[in-house]
Every structure is written in C-alpha cells, then in structure tokens.
PDB file of N, CA and C in Angstrom:
ATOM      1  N   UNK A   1       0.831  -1.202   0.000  1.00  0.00           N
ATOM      2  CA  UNK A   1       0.000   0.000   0.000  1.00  0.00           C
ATOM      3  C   UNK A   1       0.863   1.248   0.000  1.00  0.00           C
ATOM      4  N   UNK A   2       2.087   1.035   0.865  1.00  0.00           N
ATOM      5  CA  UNK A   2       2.444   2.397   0.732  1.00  0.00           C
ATOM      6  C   UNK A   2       3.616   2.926  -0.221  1.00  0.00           C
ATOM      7  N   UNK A   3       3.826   1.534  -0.988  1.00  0.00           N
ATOM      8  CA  UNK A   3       4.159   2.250  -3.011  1.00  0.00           C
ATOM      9  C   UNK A   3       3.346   2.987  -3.593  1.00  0.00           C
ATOM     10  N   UNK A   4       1.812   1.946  -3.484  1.00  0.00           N
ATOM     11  CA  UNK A   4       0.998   2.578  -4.297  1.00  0.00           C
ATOM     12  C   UNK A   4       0.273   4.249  -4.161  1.00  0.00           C
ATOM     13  N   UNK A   5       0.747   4.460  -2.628  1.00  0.00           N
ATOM     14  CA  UNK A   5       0.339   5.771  -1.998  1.00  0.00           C
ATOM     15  C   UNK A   5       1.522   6.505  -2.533  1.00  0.00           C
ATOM     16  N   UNK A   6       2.277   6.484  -2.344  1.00  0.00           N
ATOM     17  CA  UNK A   6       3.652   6.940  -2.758  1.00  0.00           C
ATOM     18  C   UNK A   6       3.281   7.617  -3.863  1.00  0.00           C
ATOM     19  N   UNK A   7       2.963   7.286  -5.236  1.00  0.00           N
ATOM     20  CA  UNK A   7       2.693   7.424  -6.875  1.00  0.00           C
ATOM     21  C   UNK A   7       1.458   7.897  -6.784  1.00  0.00           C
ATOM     22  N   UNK A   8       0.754   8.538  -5.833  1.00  0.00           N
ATOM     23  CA  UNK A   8      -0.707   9.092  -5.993  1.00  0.00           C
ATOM     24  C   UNK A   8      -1.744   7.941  -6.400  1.00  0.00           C
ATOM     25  N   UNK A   9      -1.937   6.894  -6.112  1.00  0.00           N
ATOM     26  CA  UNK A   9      -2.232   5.456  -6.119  1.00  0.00           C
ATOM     27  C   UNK A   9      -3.505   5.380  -4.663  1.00  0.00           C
ATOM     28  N   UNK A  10      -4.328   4.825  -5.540  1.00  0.00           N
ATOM     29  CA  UNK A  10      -5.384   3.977  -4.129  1.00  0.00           C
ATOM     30  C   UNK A  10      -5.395   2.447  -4.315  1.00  0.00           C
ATOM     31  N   UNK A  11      -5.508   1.338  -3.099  1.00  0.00           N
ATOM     32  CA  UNK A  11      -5.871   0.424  -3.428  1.00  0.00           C
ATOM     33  C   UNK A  11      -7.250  -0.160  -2.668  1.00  0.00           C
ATOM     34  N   UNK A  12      -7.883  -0.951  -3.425  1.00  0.00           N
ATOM     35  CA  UNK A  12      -9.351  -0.934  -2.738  1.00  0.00           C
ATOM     36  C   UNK A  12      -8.901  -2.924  -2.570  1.00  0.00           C
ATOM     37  N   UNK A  13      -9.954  -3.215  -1.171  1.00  0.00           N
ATOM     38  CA  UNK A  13      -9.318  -4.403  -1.265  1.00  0.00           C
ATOM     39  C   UNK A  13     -11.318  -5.127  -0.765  1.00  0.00           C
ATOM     40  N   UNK A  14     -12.220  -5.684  -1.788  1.00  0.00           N
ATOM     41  CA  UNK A  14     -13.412  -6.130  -1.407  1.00  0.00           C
ATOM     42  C   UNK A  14     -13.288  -7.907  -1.114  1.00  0.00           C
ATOM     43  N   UNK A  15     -14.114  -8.756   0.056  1.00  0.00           N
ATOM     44  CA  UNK A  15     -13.722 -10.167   0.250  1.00  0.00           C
ATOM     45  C   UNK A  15     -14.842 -10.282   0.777  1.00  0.00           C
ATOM     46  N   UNK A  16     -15.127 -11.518  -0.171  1.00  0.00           N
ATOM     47  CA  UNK A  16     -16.127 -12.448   0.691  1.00  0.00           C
ATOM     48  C   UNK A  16     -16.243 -13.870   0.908  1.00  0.00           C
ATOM     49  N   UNK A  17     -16.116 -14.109   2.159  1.00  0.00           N
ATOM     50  CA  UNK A  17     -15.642 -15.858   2.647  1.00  0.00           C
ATOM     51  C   UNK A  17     -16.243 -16.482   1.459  1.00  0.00           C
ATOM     52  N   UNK A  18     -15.522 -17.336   1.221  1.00  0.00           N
ATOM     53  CA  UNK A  18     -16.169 -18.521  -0.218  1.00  0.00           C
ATOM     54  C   UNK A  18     -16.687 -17.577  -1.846  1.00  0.00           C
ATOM     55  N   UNK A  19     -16.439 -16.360  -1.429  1.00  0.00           N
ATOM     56  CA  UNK A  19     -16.909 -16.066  -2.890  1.00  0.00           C
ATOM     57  C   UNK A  19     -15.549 -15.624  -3.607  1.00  0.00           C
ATOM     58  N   UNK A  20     -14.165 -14.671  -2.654  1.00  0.00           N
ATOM     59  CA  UNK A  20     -13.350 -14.707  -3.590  1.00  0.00           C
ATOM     60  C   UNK A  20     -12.698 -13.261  -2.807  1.00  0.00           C
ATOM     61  N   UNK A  21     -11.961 -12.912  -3.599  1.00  0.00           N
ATOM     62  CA  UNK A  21     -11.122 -11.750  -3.558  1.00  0.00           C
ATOM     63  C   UNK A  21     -11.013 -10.244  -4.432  1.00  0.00           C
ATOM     64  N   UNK A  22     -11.635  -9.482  -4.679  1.00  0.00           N
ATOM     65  CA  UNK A  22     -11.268  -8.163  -5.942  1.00  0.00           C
ATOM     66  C   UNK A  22     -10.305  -7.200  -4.914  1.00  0.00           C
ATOM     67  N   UNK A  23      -8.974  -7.106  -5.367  1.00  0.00           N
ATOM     68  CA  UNK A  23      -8.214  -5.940  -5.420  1.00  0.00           C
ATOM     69  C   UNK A  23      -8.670  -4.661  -6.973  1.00  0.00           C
ATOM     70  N   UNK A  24      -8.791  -3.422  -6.206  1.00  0.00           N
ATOM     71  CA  UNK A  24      -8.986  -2.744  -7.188  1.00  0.00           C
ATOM     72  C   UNK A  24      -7.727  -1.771  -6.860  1.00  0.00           C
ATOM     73  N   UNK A  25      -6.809  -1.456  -7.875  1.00  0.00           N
ATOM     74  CA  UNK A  25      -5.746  -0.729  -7.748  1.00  0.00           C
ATOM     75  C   UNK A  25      -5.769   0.201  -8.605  1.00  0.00           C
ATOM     76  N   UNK A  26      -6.006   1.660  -8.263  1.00  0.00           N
ATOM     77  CA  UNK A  26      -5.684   3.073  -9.255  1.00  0.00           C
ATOM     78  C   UNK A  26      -4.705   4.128  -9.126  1.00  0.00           C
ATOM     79  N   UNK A  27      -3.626   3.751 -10.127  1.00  0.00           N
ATOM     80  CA  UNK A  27      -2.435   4.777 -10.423  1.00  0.00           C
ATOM     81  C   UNK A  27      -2.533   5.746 -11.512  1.00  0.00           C
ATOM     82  N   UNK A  28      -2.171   6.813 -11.016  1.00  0.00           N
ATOM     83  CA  UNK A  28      -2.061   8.278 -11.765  1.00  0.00           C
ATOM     84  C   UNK A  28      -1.322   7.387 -13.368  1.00  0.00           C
ATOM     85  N   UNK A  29      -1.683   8.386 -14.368  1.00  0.00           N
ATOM     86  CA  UNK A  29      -0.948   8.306 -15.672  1.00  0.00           C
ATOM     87  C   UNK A  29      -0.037   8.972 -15.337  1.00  0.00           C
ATOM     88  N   UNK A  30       0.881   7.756 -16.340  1.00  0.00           N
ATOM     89  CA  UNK A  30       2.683   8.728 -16.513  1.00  0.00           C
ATOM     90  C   UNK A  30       2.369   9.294 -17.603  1.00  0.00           C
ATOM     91  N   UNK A  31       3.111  10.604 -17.437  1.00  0.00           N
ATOM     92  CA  UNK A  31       3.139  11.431 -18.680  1.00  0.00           C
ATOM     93  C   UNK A  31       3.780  10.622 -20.146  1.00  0.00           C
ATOM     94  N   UNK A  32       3.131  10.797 -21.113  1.00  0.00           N
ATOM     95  CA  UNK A  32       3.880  10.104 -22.312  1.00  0.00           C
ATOM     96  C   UNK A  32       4.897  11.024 -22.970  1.00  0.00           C
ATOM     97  N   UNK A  33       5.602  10.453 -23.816  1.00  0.00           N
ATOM     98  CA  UNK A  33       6.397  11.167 -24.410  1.00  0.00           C
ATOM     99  C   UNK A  33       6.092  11.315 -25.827  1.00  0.00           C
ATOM    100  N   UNK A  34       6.895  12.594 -26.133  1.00  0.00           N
ATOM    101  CA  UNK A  34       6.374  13.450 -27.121  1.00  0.00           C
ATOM    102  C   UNK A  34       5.857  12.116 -28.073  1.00  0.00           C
ATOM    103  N   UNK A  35       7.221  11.031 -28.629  1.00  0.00           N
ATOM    104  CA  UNK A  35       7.036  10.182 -29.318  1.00  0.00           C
ATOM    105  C   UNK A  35       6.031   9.019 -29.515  1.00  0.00           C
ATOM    106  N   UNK A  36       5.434   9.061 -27.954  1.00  0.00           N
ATOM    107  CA  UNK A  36       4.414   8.213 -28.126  1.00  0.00           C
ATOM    108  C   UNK A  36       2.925   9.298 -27.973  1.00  0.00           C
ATOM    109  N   UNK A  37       2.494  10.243 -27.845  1.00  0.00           N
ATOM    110  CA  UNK A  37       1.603  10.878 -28.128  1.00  0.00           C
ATOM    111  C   UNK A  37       1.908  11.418 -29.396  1.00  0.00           C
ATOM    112  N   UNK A  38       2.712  11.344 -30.378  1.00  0.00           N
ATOM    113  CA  UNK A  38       2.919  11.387 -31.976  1.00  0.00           C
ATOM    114  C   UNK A  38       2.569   9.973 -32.440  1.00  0.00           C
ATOM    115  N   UNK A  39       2.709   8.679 -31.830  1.00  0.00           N
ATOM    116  CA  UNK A  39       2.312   7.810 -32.484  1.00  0.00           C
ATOM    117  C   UNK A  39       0.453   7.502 -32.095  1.00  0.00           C
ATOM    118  N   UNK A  40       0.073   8.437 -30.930  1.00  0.00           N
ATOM    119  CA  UNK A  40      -1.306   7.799 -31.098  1.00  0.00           C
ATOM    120  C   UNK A  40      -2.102   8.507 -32.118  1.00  0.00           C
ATOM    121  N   UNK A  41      -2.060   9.872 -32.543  1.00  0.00           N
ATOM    122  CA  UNK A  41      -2.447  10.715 -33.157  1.00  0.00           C
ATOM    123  C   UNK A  41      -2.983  10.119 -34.258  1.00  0.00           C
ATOM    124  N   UNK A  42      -4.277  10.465 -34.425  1.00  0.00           N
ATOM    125  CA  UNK A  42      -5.227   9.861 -35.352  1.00  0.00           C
ATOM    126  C   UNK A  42      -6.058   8.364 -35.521  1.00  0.00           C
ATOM    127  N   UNK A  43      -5.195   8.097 -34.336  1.00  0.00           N
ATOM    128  CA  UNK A  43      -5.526   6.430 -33.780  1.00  0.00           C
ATOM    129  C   UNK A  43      -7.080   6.217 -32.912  1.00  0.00           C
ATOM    130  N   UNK A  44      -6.861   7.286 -32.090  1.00  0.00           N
ATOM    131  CA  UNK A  44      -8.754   7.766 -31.470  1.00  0.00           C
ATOM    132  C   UNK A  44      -8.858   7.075 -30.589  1.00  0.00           C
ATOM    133  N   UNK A  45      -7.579   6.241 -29.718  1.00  0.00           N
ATOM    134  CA  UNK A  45      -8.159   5.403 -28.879  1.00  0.00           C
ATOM    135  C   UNK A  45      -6.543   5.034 -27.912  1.00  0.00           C
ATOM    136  N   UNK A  46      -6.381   4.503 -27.073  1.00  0.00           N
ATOM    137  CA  UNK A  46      -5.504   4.686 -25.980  1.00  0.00           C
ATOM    138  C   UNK A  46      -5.149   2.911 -26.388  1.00  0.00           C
ATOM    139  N   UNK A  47      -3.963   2.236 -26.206  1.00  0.00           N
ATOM    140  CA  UNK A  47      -3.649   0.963 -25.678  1.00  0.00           C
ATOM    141  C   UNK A  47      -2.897   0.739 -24.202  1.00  0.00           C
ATOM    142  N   UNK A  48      -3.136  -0.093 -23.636  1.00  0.00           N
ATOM    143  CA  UNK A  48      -2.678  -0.415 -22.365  1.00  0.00           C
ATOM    144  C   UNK A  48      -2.367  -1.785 -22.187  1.00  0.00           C
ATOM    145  N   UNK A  49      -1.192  -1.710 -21.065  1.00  0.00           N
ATOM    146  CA  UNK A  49      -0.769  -3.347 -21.129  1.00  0.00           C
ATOM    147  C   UNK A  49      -1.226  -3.510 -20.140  1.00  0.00           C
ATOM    148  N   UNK A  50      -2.280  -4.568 -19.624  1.00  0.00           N
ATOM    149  CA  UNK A  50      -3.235  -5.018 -18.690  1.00  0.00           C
ATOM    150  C   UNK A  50      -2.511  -6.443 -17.933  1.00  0.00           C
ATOM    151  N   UNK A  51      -2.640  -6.372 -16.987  1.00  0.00           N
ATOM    152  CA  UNK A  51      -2.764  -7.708 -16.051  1.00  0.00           C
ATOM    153  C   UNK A  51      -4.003  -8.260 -15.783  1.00  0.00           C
ATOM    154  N   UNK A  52      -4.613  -9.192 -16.546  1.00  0.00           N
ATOM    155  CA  UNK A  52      -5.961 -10.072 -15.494  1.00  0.00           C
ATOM    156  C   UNK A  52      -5.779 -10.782 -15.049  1.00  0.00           C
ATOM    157  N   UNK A  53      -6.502 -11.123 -13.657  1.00  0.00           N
ATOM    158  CA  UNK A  53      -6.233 -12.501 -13.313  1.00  0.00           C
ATOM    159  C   UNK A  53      -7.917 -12.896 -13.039  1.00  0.00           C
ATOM    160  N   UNK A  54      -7.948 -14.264 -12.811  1.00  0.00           N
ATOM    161  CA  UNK A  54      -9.556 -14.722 -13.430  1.00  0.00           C
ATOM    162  C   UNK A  54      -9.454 -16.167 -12.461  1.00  0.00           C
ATOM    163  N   UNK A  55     -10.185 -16.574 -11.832  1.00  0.00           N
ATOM    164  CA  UNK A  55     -10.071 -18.106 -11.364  1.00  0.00           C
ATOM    165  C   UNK A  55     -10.750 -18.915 -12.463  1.00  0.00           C
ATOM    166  N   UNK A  56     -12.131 -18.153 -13.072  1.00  0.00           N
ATOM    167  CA  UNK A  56     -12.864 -18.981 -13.819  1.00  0.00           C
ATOM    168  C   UNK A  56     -12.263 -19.048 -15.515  1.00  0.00           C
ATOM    169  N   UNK A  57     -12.055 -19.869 -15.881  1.00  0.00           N
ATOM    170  CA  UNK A  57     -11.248 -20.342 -16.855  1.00  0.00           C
ATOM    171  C   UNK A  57     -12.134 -19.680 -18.158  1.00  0.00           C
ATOM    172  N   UNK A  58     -13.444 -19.842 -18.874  1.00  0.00           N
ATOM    173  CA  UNK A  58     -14.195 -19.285 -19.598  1.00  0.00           C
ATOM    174  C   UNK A  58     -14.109 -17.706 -19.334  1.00  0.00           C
ATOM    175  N   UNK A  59     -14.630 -17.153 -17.675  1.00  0.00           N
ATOM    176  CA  UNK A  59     -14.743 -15.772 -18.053  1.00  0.00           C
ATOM    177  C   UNK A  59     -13.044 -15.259 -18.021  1.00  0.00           C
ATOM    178  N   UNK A  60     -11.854 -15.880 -17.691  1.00  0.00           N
ATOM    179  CA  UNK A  60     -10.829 -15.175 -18.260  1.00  0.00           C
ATOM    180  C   UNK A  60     -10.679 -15.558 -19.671  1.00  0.00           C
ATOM    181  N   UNK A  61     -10.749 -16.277 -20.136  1.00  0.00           N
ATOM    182  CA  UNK A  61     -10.599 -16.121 -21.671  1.00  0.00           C
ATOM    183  C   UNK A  61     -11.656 -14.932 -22.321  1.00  0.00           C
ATOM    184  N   UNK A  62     -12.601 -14.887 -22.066  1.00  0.00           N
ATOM    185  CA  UNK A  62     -13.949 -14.069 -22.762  1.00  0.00           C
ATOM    186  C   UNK A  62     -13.206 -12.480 -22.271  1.00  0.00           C
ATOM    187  N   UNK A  63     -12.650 -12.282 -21.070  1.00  0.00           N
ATOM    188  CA  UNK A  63     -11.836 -10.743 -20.531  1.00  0.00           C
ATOM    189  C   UNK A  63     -10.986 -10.305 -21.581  1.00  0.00           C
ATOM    190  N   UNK A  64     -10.041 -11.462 -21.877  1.00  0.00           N
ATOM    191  CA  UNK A  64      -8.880 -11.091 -22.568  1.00  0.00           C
ATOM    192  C   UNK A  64      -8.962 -10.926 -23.749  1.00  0.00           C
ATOM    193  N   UNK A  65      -9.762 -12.075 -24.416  1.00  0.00           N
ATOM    194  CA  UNK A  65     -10.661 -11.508 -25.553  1.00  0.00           C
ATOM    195  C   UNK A  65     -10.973 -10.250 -25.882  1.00  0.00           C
ATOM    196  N   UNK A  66     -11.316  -9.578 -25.234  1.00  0.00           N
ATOM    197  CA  UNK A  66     -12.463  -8.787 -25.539  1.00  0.00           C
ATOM    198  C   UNK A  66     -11.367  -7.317 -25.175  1.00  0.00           C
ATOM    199  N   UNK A  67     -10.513  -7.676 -23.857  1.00  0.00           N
ATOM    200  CA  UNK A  67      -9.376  -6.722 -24.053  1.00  0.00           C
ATOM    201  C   UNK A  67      -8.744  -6.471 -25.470  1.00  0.00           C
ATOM    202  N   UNK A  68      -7.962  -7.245 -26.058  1.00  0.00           N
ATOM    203  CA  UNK A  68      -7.358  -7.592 -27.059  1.00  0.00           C
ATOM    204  C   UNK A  68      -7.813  -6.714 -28.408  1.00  0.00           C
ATOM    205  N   UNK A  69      -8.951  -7.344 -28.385  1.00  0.00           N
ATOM    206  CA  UNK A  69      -9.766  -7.024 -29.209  1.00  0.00           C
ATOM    207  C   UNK A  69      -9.836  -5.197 -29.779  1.00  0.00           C
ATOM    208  N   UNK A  70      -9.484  -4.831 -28.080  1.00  0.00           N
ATOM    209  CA  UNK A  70      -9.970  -3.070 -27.756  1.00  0.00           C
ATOM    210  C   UNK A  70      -8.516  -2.308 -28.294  1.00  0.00           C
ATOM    211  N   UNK A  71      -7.173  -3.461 -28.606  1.00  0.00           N
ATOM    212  CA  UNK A  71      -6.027  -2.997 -29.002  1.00  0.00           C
ATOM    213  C   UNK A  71      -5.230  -2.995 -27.407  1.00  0.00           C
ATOM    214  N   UNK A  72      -5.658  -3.398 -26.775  1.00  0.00           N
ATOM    215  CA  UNK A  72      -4.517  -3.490 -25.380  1.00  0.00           C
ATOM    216  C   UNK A  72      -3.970  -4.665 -25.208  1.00  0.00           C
ATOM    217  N   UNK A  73      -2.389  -4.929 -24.622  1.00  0.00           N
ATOM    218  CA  UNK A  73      -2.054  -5.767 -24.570  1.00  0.00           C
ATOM    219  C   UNK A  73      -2.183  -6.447 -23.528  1.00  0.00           C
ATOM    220  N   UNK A  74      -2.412  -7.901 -23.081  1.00  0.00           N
ATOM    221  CA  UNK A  74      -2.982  -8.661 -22.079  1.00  0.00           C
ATOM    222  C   UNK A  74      -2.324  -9.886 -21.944  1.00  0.00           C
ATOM    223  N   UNK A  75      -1.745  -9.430 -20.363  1.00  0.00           N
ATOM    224  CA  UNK A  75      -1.549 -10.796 -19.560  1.00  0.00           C
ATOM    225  C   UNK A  75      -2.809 -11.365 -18.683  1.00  0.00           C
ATOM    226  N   UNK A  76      -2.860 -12.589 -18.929  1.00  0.00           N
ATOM    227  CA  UNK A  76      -4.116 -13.276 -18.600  1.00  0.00           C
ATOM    228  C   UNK A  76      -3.614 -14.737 -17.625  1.00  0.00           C
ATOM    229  N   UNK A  77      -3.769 -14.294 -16.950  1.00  0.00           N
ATOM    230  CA  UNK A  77      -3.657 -15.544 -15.455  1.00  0.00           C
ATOM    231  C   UNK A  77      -4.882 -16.038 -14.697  1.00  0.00           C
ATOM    232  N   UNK A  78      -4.588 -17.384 -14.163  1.00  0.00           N
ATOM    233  CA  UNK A  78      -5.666 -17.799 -13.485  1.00  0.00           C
ATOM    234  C   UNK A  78      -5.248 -17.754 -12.031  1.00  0.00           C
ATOM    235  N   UNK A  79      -4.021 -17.923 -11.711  1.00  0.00           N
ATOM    236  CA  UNK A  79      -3.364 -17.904 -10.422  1.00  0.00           C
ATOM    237  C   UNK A  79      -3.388 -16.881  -9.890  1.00  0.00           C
ATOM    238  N   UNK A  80      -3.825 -16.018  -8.668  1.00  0.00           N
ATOM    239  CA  UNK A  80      -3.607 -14.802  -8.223  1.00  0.00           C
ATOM    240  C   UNK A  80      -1.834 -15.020  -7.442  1.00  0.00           C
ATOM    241  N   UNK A  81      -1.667 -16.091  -6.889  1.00  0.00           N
ATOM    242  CA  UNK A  81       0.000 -15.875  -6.266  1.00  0.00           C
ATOM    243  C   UNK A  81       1.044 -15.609  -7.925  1.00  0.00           C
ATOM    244  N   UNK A  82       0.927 -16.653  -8.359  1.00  0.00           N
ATOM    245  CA  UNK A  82       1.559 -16.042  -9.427  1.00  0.00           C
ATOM    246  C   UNK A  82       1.733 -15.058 -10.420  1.00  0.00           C
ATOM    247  N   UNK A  83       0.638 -14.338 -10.166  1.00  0.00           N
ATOM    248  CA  UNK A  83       0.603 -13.140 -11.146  1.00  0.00           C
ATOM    249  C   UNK A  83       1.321 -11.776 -10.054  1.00  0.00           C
ATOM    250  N   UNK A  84       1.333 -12.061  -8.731  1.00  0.00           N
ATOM    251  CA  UNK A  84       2.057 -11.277  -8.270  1.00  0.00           C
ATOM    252  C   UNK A  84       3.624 -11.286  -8.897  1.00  0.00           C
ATOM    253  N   UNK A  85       4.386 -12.452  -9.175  1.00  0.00           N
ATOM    254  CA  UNK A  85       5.714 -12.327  -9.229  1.00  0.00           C
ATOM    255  C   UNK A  85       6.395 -12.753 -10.361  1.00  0.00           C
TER     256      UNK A  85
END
C-alpha cells in the first residue's frame, strides 16, 4: 500500500468468505512522451498493457478476448500468487 500511496495510487481491497477476492488498484498516468503521443495521433483510442487474473477459466478467456480485441495488450492468469511475481 504504501508504493501505491507513494505514486498518488489507491488500493481498494473487497472479500467475501467462499466467494473470492477483488483488489482494485488506481495509479495516476505517466506522462507520455512526445514520441508516443505522436504515435497515437489519429488512432482515437488509448492501448494499455493489462494484467488479469480470473479463477474462472471461460470468463478469463472471454476478458482477454475482448481486451485484445480493444487494441490493449494482455496478460491473462488464473493464479492470483503467481501473477504477483
């Protein structure tokens, strides 16, 4: 928590016995550089490299999908320990 406070960062942490875990984590944008706000120009739309992680095997595939799809790049995990490291 107190990286993510550090960088102007919140982390939200929701749990419910037997249903599961959502971390919600929000960090400030880094400023881009000239070169990459010259390459989005005329593009109309932002890409981002995403982390999901998913226990259920269908709705992470259908996430990443559909990320992908939007032009962002996507790591897609089912493991929450391992997607930490």
């Amino acid at each position: 928590m107190e990286l993510i406070g550090r960088y102007g960062g919140d982390i939200q942490v929701k749990s419910k016995p037997g249903k599961g875990t959502t971390f919600i984590i929000k960090l400030a944008r880094a400023e881009a550089t000239k070169a990459h706000v010259a390459s989005k120009v005329g593009e109309g739309a932002s890409s981002y490299r995403l982390l999901l992680v998913e226990d259920e095997p269908e709705i992470l595939n259908l996430l990443r999908d559909m990320l992908r799809l939007k032009g962002h790049r996507v790591v897609a995990m089912s493991d929450g320990e391992k997607a930490w490291n």
